[in-house]
Protein backbone atom coordinates (compact mmCIF):
# COMPACT_ATOMS: atom_id res chain seq x y z
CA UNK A 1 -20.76 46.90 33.45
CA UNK A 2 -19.38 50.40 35.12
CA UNK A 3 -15.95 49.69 35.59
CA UNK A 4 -13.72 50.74 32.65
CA UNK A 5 -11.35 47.70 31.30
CA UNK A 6 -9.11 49.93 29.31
CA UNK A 7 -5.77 48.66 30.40
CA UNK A 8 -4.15 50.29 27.12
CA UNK A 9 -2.76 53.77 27.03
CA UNK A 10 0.19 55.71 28.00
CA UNK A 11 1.09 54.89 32.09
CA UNK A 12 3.70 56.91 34.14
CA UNK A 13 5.89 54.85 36.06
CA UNK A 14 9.01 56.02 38.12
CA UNK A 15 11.86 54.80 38.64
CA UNK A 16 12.30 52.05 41.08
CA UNK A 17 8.44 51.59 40.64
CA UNK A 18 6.54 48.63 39.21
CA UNK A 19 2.93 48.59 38.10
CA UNK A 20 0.75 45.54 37.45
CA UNK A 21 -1.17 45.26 34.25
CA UNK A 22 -4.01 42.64 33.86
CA UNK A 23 -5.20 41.62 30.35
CA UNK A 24 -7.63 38.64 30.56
CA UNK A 25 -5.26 35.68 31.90
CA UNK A 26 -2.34 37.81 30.82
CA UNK A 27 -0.54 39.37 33.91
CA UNK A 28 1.83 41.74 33.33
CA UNK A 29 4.45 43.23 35.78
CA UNK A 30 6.21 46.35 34.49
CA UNK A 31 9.06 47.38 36.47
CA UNK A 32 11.12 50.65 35.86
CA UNK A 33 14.96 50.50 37.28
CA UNK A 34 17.74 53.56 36.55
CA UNK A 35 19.02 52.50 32.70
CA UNK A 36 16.10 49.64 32.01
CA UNK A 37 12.94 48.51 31.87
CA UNK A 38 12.07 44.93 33.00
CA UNK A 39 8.70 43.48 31.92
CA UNK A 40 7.51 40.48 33.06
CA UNK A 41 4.71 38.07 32.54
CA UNK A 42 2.59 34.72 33.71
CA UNK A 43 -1.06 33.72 32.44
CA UNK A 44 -3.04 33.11 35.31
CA UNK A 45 -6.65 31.54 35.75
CA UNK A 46 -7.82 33.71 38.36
CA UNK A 47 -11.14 36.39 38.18
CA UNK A 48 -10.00 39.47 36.20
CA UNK A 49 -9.57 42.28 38.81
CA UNK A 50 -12.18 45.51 38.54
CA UNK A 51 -9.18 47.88 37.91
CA UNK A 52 -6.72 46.55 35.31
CA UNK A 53 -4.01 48.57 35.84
CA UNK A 54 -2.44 49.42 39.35
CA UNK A 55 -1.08 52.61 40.69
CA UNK A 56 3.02 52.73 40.84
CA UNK A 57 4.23 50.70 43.77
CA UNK A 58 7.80 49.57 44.95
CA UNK A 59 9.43 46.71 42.76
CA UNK A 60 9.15 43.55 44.51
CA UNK A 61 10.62 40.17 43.63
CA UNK A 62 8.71 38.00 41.16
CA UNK A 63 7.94 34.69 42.07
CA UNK A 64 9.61 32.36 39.15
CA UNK A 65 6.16 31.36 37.24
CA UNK A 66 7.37 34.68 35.57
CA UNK A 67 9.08 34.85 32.70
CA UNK A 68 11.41 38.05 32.62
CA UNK A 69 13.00 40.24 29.86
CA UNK A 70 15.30 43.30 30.17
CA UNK A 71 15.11 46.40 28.47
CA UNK A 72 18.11 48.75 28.54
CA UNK A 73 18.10 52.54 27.48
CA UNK A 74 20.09 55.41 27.78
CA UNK A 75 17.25 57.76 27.29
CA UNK A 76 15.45 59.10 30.26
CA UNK A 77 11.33 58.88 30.47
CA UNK A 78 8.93 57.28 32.88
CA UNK A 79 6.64 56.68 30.30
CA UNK A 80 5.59 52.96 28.81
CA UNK A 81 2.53 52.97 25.98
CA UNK A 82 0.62 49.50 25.80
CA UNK A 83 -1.42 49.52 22.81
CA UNK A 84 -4.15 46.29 21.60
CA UNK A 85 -3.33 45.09 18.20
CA UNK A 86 -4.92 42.19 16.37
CA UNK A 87 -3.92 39.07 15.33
CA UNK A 88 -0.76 38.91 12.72
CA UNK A 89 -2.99 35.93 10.91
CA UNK A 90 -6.26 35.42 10.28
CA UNK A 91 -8.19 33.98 13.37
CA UNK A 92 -10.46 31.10 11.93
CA UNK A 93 -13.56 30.87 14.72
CA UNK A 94 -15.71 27.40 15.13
CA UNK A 95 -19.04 27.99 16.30
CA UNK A 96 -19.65 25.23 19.01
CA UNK A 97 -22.62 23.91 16.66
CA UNK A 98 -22.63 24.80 12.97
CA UNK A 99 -24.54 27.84 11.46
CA UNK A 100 -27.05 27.55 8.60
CA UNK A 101 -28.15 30.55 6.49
CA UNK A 102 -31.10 29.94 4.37
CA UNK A 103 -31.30 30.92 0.52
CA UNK A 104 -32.09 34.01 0.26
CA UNK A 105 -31.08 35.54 3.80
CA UNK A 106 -28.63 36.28 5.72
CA UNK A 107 -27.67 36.36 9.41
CA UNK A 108 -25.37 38.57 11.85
CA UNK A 109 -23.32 37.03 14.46
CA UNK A 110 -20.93 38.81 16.69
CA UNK A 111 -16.60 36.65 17.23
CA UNK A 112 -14.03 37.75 19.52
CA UNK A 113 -10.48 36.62 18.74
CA UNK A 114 -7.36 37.05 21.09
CA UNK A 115 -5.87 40.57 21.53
CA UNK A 116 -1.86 40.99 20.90
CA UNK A 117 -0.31 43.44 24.05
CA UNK A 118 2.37 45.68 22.11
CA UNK A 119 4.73 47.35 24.40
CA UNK A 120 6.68 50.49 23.32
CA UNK A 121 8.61 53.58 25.14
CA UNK A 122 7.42 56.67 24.06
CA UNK A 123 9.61 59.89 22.92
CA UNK A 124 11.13 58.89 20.56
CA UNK A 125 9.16 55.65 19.78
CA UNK A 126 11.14 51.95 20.96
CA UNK A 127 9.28 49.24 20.61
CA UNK A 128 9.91 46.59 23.37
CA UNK A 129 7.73 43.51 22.28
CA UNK A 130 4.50 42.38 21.39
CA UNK A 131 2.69 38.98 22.91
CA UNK A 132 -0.63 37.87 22.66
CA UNK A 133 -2.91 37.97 25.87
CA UNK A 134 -4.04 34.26 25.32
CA UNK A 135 -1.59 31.87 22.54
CA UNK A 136 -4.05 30.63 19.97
CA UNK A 137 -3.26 27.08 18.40
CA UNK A 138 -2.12 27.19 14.83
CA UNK A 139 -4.65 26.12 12.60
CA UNK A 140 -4.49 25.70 8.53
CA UNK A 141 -7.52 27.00 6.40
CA UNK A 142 -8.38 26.09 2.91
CA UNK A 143 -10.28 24.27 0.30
CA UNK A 144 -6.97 21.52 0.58
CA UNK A 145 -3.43 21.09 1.78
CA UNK A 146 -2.53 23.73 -1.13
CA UNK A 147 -4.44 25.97 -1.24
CA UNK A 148 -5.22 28.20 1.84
CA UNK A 149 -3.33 29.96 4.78
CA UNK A 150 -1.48 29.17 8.15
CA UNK A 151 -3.84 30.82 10.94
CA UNK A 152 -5.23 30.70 14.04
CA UNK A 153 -7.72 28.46 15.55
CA UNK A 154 -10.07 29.82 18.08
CA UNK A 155 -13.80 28.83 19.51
CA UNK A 156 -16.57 30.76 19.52
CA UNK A 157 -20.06 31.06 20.68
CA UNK A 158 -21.40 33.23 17.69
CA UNK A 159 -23.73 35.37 19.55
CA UNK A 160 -26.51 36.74 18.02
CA UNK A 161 -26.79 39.96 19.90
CA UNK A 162 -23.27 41.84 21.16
CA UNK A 163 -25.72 42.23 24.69
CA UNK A 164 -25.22 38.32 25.32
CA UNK A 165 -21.02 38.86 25.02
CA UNK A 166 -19.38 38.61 28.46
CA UNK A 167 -17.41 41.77 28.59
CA UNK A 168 -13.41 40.85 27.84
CA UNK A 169 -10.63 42.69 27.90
CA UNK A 170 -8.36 40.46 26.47
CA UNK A 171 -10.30 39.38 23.39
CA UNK A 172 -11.98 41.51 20.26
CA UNK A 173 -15.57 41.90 18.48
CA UNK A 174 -15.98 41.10 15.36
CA UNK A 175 -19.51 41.57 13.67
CA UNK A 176 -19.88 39.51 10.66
CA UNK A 177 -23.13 39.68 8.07
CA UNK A 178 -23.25 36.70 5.86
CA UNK A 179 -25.83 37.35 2.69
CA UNK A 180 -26.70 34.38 1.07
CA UNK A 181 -28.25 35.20 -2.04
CA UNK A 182 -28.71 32.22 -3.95
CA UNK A 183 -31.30 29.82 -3.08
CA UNK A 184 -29.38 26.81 -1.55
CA UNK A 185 -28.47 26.86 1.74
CA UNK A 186 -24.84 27.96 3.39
CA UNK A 187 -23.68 25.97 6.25
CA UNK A 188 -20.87 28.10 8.75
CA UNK A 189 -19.02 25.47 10.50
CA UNK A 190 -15.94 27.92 10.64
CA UNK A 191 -15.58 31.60 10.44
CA UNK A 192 -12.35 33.15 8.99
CA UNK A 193 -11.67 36.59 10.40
CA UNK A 194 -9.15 38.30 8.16
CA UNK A 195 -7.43 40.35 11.41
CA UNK A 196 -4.42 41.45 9.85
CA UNK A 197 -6.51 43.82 7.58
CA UNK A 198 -8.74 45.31 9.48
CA UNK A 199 -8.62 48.46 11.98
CA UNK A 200 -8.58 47.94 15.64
CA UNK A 201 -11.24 50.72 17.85
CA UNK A 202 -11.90 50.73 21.73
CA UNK A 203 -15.37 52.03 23.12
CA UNK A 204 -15.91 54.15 25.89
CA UNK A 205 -15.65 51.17 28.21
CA UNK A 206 -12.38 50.24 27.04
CA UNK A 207 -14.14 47.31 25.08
CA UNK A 208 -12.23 46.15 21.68
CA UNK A 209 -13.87 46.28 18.50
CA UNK A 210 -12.81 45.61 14.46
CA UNK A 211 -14.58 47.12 11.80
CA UNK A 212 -17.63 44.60 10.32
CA UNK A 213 -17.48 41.94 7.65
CA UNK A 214 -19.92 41.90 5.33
CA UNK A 215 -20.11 38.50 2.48
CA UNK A 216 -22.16 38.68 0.26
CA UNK A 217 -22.75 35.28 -1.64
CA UNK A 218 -24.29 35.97 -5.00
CA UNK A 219 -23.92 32.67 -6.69
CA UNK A 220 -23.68 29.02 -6.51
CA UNK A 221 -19.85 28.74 -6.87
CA UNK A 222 -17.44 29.15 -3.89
CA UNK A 223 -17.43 32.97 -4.83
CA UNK A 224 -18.28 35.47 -2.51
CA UNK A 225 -17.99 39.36 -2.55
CA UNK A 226 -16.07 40.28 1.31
CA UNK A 227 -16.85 44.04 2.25
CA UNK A 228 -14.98 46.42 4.71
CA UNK A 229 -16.50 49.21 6.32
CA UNK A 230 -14.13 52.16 7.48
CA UNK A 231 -16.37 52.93 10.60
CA UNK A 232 -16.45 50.78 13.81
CA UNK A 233 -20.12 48.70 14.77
CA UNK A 234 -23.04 50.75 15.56
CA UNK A 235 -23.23 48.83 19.17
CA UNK A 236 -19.38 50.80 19.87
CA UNK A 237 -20.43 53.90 21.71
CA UNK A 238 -18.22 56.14 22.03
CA UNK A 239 -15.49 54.27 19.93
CA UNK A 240 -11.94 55.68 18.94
CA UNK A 241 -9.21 54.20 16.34
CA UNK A 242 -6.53 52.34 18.54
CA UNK A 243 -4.51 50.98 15.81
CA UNK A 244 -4.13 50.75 11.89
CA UNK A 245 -4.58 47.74 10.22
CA UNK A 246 -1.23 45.31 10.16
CA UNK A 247 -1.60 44.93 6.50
CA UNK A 248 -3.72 47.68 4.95
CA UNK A 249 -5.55 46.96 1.96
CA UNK A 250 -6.22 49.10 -0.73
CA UNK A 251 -9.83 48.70 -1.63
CA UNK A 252 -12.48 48.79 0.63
CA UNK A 253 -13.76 45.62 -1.17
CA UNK A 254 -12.44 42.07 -1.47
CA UNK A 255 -13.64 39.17 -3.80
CA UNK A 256 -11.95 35.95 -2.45
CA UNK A 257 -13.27 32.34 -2.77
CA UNK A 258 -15.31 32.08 0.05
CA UNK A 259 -13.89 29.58 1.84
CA UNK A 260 -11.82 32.55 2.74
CA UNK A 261 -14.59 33.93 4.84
CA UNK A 262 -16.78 30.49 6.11
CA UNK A 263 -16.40 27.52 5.18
């Protein structure tokens, strides 16, 4: 891969000019008129283009697959910021056959979930909205009916090496380590990727990456010890901090049941 799918940053765009912004399936027309901003968008199943943003071009009529929203301001500025964020639940992840993990060891498998498109105007900060690039189903996870939380449901092909990934722009990398240490076995039939807590980094190819997961099962009940690392994945090069976590946590370690994590 040589072509850079960063379609997130900071893009100039004059008035009575439109660019086109391509995340995944998510197309995204950005038009900027004298007093507003009008942002539109359709998900599409056509081949994501090489370049995923276009240069500034005269606004043209949308065809009505669109849907539209108007922004109005008073404040001058030709400046719009798009920015990835993560999922505002956890993403639960179904391998498309289930994992084992022997007593005893452990295994590493690299998830994506969806990325969420956050629009804002810069100087002073206005934040327009905030979509995802593909609409996950809703999903419940838990033990039972009363115990667990509303999420996401997403599939996933739970490579073992990040080289096998098809390079996305509309979806993030998760790596997640899962320890066993006891001697039965630990069968992953879903992964639960705790989004809203973790920090959000782009490499130098404008690929999306979380932090890793590390659980660490270190007994026979549904315990398990869930670690955070502060730096992004080894396999990142080049990678920068694109956004905070939603909902920052205030240890670096978690101990959940782990039906939290897999389950």
């Amino acid at each position: 891969m040589t072509e850079s799918l960063a379609w997130h940053g900071t893009h100039e765009v004059p008035e009575n000019r439109m660019i086109t912004v391509s995340v995944g399936p998510l197309v995204l027309m950005i038009a900027h008129r004298p007093g507003e901003w009008r942002l539109a968008w359709q998900r599409s199943d056509d081949v994501e283009p090489a370049t995923p943003v276009s240069p500034p071009t005269l606004i043209v009529e949308l065809e009505e697959t669109f849907t539209i929203q108007r922004f109005l301001t008073r404040k001058t500025g030709d400046r719009i910021r798009l920015s990835p964020m993560l999922a505002d639940r956890p993403v639960v992840a179904r391998p498309e056959t289930p994992l084992i993990v022997p007593g005893g060891d452990e295994a590493t498998i690299f998830v994506s979930t969806p990325v969420w498109v956050r629009a804002e105007l810069p100087e002073p900060d206005r934040m327009l909205f905030e979509m995802p690039a593909i609409r996950p189903s809703d999903t419940w996870f838990g033990p039972d009916t009363r115990r667990g939380v509303v999420a996401y449901a997403s599939q996933t092909a739970a490579r073992l090496s990040v080289d096998n990934l098809p390079p996305m722009s509309h979806r993030v990398i998760t790596e997640v380590t899962v320890r066993n240490q006891v001697s039965s076995t630990l069968c992953l039939e879903r992964v639960s990727v705790p989004t809203p807590n973790l920090t959000l980094f782009a490499d130098e190819k404008g690929l999306l990456w979380t932090v890793p997961l590390l659980a660490v099962r270190d007994s026979e009940s549904e315990s398990a010890r869930v670690e955070l690392s502060n730096l992004p994945p080894a396999q990142a090069a080049g990678a920068r901090k694109v956004a905070e976590p939603r909902e920052p946590i205030e240890r670096n370690v978690l101990t959940r049941a782990l039906h939290v994590l897999v389950g």
